[in-house]
Protein backbone atom coordinates (compact mmCIF):
# COMPACT_ATOMS: atom_id res chain seq x y z
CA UNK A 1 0.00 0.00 0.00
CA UNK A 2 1.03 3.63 -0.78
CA UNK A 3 -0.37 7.12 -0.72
CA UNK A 4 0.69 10.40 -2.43
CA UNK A 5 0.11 13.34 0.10
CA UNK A 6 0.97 16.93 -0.22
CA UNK A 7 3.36 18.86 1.84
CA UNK A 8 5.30 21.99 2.09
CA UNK A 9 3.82 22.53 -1.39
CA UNK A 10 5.31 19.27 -2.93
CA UNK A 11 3.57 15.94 -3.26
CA UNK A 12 5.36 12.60 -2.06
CA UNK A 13 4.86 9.11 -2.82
CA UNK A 14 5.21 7.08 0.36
CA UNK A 15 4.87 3.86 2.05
CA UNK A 16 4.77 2.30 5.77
CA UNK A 17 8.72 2.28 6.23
CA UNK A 18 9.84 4.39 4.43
CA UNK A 19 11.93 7.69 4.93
CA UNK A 20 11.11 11.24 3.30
CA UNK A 21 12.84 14.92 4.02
CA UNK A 22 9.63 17.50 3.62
CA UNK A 23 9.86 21.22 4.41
CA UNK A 24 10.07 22.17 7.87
CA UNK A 25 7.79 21.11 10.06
CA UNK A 26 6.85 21.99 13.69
CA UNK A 27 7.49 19.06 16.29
CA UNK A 28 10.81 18.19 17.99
CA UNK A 29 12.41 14.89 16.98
CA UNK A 30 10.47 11.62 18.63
CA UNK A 31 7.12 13.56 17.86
CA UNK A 32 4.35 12.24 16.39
CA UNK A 33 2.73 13.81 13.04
CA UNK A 34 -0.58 13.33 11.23
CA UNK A 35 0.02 14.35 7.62
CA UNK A 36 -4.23 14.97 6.45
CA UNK A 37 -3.64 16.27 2.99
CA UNK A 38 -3.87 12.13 1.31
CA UNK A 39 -4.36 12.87 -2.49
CA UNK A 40 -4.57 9.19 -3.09
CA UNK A 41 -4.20 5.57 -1.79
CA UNK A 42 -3.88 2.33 -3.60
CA UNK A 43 -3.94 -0.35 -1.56
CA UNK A 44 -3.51 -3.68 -4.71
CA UNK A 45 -6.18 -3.36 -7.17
CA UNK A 46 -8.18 -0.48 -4.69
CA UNK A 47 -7.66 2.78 -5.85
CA UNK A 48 -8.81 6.11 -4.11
CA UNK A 49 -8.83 9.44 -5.87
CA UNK A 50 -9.19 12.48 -4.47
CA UNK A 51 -10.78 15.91 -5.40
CA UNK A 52 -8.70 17.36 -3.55
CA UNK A 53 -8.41 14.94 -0.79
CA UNK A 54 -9.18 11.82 0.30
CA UNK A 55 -11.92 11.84 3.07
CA UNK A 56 -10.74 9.69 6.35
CA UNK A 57 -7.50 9.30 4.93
CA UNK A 58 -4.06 10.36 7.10
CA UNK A 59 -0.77 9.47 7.05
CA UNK A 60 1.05 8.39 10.27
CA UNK A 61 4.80 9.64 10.67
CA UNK A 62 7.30 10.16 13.21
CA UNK A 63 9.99 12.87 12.90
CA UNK A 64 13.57 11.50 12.62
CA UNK A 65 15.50 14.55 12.12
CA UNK A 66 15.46 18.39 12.22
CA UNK A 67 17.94 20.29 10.15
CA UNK A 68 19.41 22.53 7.62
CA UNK A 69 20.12 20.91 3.90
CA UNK A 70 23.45 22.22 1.55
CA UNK A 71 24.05 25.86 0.89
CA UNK A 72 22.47 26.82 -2.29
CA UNK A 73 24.72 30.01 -3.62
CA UNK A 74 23.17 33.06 -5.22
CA UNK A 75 25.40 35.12 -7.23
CA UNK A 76 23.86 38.31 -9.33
CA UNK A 77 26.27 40.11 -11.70
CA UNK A 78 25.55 42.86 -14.28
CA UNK A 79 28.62 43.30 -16.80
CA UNK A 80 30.74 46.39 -16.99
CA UNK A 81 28.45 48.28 -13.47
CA UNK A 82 30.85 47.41 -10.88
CA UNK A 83 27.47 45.19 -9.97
CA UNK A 84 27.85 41.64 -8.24
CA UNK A 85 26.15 40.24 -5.32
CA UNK A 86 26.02 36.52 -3.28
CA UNK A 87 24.36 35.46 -1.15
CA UNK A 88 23.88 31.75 0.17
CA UNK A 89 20.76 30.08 1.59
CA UNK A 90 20.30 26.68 3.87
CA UNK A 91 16.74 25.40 3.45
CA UNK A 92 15.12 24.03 6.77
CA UNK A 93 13.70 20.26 6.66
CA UNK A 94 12.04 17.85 8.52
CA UNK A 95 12.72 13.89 8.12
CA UNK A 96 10.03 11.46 8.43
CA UNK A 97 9.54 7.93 8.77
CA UNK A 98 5.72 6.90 7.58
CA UNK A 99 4.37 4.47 10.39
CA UNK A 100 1.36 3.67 8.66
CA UNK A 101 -1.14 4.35 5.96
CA UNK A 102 -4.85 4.46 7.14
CA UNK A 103 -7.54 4.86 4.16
């Protein structure tokens, strides 16, 4: 069985066991979460579609890991101006391991 659920703006195909890195979400590590937005399930031949969302449907997952990922450099530069800039950014992320898959 697996489920595609939307998070942080991104959807994720997941399954009971495995391990996903989503945008930063609030809980320390240990914590519980109920992810609600379930755009589908398919559990063998039974499929479930939602429009949006699937009603009744949640993901179980328990946060792993809080943390920054790699520095992502921004560099701006406008020929023969004397014009250059960088900057660098660390995106925040939360890792989760799905528990289970309730339809």
């Amino acid at each position: 069985m697996y489920a595609i659920i939307r998070t942080g703006g991104k959807q994720y195909q997941v399954a009971a066991g495995d391990r996903v890195r989503v945008e930063k979400l609030e809980g320390a590590v240990g914590d519980t979460v109920e992810l609600d937005d379930v755009l589908m399930t398919v559990d063998g031949e039974a499929v479930k579609v939602g429009q949006p969302v699937v009603s009744g449907a949640k993901v179980t997952a328990k946060i792993t890991e809080q943390g920054k990922g790699k520095k992502v450099i921004i560099f701006k530069k406008k020929r023969r101006k004397g014009y250059s800039l960088k900057k660098g950014h660390r995106q925040l992320y939360t890792a989760l391991e799905i528990q289970e898959i309730s339809a």
